[in-house]
N, C-alpha and C. Protein backbone atom coordinates (compact mmCIF):
# COMPACT_ATOMS: atom_id res chain seq x y z
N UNK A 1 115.74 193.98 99.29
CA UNK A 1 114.67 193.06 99.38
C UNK A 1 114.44 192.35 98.09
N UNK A 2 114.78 193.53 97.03
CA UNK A 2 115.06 192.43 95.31
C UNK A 2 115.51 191.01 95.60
N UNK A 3 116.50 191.12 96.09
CA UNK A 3 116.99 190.11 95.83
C UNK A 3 116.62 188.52 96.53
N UNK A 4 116.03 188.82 97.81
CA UNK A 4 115.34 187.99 98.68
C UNK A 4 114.38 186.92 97.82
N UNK A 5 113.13 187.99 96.75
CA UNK A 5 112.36 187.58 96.50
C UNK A 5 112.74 186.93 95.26
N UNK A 6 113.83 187.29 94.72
CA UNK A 6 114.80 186.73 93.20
C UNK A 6 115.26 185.58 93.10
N UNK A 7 115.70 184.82 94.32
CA UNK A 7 115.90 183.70 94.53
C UNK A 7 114.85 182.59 94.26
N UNK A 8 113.82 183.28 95.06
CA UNK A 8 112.49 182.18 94.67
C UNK A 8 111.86 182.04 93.70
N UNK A 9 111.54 183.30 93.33
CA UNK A 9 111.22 183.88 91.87
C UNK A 9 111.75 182.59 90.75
N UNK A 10 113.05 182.83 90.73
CA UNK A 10 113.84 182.03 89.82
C UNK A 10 113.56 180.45 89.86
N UNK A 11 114.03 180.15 91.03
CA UNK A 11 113.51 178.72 91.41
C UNK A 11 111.51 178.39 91.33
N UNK A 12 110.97 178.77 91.34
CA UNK A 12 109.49 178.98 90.91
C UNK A 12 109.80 178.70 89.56
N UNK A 13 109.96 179.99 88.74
CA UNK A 13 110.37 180.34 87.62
C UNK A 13 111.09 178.91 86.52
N UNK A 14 112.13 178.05 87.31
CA UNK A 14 112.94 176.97 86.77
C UNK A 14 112.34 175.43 87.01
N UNK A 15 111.34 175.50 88.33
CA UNK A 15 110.18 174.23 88.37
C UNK A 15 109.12 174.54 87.25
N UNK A 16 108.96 175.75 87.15
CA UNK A 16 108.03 175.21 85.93
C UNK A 16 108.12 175.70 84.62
N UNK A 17 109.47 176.00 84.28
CA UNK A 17 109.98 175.84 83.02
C UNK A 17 110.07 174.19 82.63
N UNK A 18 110.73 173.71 84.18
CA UNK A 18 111.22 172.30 84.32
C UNK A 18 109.42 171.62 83.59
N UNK A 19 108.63 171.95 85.00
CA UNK A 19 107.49 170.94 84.30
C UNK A 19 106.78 171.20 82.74
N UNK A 20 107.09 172.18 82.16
CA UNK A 20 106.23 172.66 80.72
C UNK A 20 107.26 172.00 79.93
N UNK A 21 108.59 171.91 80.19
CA UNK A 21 109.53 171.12 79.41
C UNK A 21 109.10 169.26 79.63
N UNK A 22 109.04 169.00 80.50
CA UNK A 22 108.49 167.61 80.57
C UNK A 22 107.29 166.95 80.16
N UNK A 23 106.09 168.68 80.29
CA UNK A 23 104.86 168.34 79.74
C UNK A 23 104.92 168.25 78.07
N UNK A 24 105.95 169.49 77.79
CA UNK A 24 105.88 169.02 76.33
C UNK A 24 106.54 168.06 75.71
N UNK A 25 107.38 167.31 76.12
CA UNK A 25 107.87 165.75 76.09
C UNK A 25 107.23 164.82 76.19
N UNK A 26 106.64 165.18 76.60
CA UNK A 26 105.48 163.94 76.87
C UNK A 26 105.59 162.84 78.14
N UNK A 27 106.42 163.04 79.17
CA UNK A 27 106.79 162.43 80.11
C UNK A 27 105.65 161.99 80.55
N UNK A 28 104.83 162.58 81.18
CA UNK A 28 103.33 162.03 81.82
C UNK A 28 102.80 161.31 81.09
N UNK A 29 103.07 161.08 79.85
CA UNK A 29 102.24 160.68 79.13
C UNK A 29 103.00 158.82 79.02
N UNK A 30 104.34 159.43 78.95
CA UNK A 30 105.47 157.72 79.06
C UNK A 30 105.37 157.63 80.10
N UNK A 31 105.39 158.24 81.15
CA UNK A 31 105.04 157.38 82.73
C UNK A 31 103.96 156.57 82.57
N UNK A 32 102.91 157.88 82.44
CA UNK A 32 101.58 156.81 82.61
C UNK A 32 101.34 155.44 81.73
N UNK A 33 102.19 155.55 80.63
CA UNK A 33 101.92 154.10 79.74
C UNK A 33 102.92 153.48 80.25
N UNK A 34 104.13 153.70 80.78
CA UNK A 34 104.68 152.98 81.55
C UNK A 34 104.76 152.21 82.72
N UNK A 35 103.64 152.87 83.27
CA UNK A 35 102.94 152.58 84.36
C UNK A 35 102.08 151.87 84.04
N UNK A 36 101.20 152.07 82.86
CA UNK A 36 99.77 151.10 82.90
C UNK A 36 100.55 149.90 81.95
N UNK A 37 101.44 149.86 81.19
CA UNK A 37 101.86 148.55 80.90
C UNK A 37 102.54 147.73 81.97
N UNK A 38 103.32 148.56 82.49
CA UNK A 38 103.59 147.55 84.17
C UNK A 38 102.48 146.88 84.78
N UNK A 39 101.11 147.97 84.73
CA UNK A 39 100.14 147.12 86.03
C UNK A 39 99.43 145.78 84.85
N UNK A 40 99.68 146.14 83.25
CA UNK A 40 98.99 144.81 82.91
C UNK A 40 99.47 144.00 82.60
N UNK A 41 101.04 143.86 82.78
CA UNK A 41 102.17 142.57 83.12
C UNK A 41 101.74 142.08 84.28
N UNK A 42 101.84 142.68 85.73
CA UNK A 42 101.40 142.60 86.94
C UNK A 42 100.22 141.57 86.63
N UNK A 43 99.16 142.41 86.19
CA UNK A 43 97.86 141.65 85.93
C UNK A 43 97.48 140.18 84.90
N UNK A 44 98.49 140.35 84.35
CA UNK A 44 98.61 139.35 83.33
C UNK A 44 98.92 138.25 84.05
N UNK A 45 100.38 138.71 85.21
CA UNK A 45 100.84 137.53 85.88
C UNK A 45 100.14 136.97 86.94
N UNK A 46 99.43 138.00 87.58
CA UNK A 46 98.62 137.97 88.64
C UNK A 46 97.58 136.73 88.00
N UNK A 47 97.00 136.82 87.04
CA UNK A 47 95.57 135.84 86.11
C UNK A 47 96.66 134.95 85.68
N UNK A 48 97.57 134.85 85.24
CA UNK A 48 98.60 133.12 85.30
C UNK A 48 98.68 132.91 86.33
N UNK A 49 98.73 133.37 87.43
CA UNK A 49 99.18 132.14 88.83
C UNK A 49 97.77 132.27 89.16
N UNK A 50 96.97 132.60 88.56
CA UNK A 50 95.18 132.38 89.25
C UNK A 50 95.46 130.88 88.77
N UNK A 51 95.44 130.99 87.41
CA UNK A 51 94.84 129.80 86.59
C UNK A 51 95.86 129.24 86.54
N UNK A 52 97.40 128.83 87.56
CA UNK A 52 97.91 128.26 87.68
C UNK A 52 97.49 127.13 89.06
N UNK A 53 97.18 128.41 90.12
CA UNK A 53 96.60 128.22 90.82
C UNK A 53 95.31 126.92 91.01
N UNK A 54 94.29 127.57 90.51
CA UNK A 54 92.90 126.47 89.99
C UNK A 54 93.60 125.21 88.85
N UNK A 55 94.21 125.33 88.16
CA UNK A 55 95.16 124.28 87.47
C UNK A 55 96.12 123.10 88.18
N UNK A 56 96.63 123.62 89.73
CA UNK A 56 97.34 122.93 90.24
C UNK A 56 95.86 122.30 91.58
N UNK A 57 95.02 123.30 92.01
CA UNK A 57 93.85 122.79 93.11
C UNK A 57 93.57 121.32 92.08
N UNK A 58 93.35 121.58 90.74
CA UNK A 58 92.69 120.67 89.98
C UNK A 58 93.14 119.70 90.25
N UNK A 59 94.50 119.45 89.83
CA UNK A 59 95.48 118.57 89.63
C UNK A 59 95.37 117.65 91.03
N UNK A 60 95.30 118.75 91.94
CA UNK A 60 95.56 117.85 93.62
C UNK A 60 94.29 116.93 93.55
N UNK A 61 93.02 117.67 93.73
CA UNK A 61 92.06 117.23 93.80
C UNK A 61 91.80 116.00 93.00
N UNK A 62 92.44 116.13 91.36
CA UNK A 62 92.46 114.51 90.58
C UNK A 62 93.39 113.83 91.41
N UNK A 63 94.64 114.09 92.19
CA UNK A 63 95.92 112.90 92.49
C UNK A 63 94.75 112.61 93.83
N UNK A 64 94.32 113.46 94.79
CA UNK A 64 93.32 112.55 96.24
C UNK A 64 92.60 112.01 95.31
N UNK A 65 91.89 111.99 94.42
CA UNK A 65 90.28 111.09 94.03
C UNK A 65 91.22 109.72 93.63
N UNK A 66 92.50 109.44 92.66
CA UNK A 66 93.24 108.74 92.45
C UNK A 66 93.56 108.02 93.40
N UNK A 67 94.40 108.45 94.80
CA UNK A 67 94.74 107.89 95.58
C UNK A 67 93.74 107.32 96.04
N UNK A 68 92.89 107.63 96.71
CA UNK A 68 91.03 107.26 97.35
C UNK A 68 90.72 105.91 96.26
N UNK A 69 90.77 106.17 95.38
CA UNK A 69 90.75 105.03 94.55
C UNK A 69 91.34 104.08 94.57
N UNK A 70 92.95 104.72 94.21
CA UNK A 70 93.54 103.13 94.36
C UNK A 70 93.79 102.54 95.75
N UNK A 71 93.69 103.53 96.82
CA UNK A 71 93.63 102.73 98.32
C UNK A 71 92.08 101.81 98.51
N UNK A 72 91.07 102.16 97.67
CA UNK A 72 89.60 101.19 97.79
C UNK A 72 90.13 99.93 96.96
N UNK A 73 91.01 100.08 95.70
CA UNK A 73 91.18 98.91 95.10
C UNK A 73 92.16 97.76 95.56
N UNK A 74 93.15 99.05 96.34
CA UNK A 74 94.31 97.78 97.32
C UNK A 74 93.26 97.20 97.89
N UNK A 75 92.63 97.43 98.79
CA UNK A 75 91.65 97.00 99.96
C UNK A 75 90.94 96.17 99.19
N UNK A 76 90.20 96.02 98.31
CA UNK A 76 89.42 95.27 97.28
C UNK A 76 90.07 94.14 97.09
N UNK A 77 91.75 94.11 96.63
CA UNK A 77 92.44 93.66 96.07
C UNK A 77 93.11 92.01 97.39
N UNK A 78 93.14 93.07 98.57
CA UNK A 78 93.77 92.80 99.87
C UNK A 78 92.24 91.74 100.14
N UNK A 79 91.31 92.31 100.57
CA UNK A 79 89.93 91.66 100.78
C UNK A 79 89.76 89.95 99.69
N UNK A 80 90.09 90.56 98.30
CA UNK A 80 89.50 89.20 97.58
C UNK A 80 90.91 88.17 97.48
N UNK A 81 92.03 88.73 97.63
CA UNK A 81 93.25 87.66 97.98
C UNK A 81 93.23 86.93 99.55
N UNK A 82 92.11 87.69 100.45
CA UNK A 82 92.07 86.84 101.50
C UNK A 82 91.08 85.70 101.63
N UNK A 83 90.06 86.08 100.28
CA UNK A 83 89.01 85.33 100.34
C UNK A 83 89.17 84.24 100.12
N UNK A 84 90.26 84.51 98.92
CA UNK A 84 91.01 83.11 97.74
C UNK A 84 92.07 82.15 98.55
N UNK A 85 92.45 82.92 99.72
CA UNK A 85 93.36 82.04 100.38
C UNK A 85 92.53 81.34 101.11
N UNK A 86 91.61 81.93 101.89
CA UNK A 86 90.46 81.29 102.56
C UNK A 86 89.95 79.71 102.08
N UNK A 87 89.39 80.22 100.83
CA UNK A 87 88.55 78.73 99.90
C UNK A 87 89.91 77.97 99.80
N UNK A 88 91.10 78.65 99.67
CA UNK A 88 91.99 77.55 98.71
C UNK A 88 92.50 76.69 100.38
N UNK A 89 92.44 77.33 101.41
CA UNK A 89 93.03 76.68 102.80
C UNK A 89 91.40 75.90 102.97
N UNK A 90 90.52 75.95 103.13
CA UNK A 90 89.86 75.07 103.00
C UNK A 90 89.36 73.63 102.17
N UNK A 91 89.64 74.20 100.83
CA UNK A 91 89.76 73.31 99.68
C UNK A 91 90.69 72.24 100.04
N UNK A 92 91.99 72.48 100.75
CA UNK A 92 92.99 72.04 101.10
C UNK A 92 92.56 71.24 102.30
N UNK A 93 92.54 71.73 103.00
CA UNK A 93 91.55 71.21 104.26
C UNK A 93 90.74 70.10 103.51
N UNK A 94 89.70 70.12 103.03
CA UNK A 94 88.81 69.32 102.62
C UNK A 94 89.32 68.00 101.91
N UNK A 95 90.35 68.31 100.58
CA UNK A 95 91.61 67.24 100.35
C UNK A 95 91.99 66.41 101.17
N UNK A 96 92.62 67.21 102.11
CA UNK A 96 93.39 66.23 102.76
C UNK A 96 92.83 65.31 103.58
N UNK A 97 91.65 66.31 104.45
CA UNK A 97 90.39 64.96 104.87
C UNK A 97 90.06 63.91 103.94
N UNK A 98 90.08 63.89 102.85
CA UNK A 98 88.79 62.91 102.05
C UNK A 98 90.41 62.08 101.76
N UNK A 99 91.63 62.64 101.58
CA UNK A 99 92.33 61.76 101.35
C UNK A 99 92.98 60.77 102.65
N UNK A 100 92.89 61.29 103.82
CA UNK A 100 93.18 60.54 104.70
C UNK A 100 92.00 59.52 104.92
N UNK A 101 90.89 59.92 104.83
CA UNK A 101 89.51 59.27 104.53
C UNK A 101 90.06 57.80 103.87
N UNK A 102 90.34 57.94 102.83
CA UNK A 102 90.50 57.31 101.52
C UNK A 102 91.29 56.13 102.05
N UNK A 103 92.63 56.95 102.40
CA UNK A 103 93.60 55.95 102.96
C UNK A 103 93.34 54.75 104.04
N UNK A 104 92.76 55.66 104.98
CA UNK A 104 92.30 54.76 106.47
C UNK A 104 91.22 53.95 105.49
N UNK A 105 90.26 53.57 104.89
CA UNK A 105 89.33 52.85 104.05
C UNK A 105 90.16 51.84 103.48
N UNK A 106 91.73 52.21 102.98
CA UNK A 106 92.11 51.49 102.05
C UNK A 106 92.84 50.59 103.33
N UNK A 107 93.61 51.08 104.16
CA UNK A 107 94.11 50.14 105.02
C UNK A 107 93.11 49.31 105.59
N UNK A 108 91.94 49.83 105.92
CA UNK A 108 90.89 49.14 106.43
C UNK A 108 90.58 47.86 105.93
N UNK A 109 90.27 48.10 104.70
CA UNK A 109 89.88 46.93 103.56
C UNK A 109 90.98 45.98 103.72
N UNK A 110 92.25 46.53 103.27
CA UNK A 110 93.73 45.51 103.00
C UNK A 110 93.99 44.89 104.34
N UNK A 111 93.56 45.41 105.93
CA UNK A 111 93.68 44.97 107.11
C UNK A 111 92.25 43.44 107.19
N UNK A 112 91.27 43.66 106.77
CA UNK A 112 90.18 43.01 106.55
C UNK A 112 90.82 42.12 105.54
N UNK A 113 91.14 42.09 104.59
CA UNK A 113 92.03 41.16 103.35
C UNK A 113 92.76 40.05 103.97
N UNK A 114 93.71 40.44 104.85
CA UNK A 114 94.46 40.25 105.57
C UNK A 114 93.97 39.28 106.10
N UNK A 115 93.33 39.74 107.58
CA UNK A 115 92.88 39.29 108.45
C UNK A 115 91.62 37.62 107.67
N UNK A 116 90.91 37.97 106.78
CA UNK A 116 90.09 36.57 105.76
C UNK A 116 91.43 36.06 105.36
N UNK A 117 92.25 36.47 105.06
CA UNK A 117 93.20 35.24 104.86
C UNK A 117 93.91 34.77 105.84
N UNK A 118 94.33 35.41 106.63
CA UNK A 118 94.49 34.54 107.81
C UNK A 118 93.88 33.57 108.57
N UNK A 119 92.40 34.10 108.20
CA UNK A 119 91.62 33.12 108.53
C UNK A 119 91.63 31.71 108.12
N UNK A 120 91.56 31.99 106.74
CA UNK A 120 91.27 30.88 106.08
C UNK A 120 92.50 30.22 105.68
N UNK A 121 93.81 30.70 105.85
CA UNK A 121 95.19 30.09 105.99
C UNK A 121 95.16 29.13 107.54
N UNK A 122 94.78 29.62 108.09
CA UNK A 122 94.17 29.10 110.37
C UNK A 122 93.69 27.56 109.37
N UNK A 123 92.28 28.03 109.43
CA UNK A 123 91.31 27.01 108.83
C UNK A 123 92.15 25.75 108.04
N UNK A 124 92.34 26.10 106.82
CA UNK A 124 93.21 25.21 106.03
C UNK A 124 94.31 24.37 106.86
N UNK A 125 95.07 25.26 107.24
CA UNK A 125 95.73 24.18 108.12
C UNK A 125 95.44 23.69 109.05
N UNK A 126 94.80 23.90 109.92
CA UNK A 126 94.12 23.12 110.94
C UNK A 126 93.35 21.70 110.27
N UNK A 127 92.32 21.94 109.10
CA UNK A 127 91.72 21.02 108.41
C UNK A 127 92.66 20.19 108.10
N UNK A 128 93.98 20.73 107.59
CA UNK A 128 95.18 19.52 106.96
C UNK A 128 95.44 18.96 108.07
N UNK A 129 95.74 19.56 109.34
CA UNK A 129 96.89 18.34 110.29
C UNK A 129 95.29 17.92 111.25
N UNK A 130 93.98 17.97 111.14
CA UNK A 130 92.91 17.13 111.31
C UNK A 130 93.12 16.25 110.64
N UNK A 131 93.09 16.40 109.53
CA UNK A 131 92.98 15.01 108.17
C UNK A 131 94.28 14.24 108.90
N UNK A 132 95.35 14.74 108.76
CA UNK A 132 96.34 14.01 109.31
C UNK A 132 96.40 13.00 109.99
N UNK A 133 96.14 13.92 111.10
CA UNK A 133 96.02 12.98 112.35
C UNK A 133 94.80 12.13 112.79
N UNK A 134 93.37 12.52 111.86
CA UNK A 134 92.51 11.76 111.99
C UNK A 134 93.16 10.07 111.00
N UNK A 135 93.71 10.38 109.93
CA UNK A 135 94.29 9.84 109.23
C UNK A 135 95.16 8.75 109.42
N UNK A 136 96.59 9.30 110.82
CA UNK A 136 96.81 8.39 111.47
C UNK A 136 96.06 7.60 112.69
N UNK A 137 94.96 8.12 113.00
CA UNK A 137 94.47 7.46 114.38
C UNK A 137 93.64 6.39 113.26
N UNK A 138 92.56 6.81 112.73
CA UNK A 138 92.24 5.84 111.86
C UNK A 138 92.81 4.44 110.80
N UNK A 139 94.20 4.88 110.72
CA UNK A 139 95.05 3.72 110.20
C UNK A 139 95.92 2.43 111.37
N UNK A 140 95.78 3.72 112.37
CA UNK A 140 96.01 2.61 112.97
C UNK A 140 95.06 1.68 113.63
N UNK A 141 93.87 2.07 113.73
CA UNK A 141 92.92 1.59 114.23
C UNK A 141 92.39 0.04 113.47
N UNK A 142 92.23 0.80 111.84
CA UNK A 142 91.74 -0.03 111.06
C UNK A 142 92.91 -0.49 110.04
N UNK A 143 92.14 -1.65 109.67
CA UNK A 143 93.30 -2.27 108.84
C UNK A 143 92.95 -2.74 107.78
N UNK A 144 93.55 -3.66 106.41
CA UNK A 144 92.68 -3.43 105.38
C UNK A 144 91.95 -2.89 104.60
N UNK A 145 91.30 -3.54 103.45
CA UNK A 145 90.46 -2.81 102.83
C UNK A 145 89.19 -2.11 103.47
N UNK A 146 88.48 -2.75 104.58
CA UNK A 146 87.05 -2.29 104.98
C UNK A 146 87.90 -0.87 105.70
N UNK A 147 89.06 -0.88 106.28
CA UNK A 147 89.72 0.06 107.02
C UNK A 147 89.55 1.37 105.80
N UNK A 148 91.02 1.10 104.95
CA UNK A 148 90.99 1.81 103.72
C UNK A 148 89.52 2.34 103.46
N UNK A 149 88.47 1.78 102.66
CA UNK A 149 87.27 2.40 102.73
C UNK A 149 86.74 3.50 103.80
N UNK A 150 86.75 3.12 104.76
CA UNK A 150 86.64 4.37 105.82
C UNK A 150 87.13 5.05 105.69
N UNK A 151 88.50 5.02 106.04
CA UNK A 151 89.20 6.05 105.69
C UNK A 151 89.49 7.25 104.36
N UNK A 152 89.00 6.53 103.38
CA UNK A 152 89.28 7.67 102.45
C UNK A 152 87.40 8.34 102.94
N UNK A 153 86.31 7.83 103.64
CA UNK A 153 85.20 8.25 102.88
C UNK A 153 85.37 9.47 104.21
N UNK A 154 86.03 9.09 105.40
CA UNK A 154 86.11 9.92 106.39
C UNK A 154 86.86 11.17 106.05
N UNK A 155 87.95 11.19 105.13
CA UNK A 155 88.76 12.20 104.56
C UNK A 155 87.83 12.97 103.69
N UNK A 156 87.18 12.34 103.07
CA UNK A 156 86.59 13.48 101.96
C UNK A 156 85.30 14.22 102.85
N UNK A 157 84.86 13.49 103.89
CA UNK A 157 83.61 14.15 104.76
C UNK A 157 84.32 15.44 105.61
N UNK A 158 85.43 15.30 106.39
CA UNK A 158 86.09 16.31 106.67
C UNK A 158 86.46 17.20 106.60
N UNK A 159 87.00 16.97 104.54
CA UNK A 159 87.52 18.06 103.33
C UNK A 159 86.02 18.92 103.43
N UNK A 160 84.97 17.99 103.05
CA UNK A 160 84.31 18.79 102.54
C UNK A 160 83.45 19.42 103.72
N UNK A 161 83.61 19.52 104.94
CA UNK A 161 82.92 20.18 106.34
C UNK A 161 83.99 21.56 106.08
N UNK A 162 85.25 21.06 106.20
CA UNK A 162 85.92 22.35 106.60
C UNK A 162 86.18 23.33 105.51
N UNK A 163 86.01 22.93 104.19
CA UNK A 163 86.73 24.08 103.10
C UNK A 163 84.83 24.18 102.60
């Protein structure tokens, strides 16, 4: 039966030779700092990707307020280039009225120009081949000087009715 209980004995006996040899090494003692410097790498890294974290929310949150922005200023931008095309297509508009205005006035006038001289080109000649022909009916009518006398005083009464 010695020997039954010799086996365990020993093995008992060699776990904790084993652990008093490790305790006096100090093993528990390098685990545990090995261990607690692991968890405050862990922790260290864990608080960098926090404040990488809130560093990058930041970042987003400035690029939307940016974007929000510059999409109000396109629109701003879009809005007052339609305004400017607006006035300038009207402005244009308004031009071209006052200049067709202008024009039809000017033909108007030069058609009116026209038309008084035609008139008075009508007139004139008509007055000339009157004189004319009053000129010949009267010469032949009359003869001599008392004739002559008439005749020029009838020419200048004529001239001066029609011009």
């Amino acid at each position: 039966m010695g020997s039954v209980f010799d086996a365990p004995l020993w093995a008992l006996l060699g776990l904790i030779i084993f652990f008093a040899i490790l305790i006096y090494m100090k093993v528990p003692r390098t685990v545990t700092r090995s261990l607690d410097s692991r968890a405050a790498a862990i922790q260290a890294e864990l608080e960098a990707a926090r404040k990488l974290r809130v560093e990058a929310e930041a970042l987003l949150a400035e690029y939307k307020r940016k974007a929000a922005t510059a999409d109000s200023e396109a629109r701003a931008i879009v809005e007052q280039a339609t305004h400017e095309a607006e006035a300038l297509s009207r402005e244009a508009r308004q031009r071209m009225e006052e200049y067709v205005a202008s024009r039809t006035r000017m033909a108007e006038v030069k058609i009116a120009q026209a038309e008084a001289q035609a008139i008075q080109e009508v007139r004139a000649h008509s007055a000339d081949v009157a004189i004319a022909a009053a000129e010949r009916i009267l010469t032949a009518k009359t003869k001599g000087t008392e004739g002559e006398a008439l005749i020029e005083k009838s020419i200048a009464d004529v001239k001066s009715r029609l011009h």
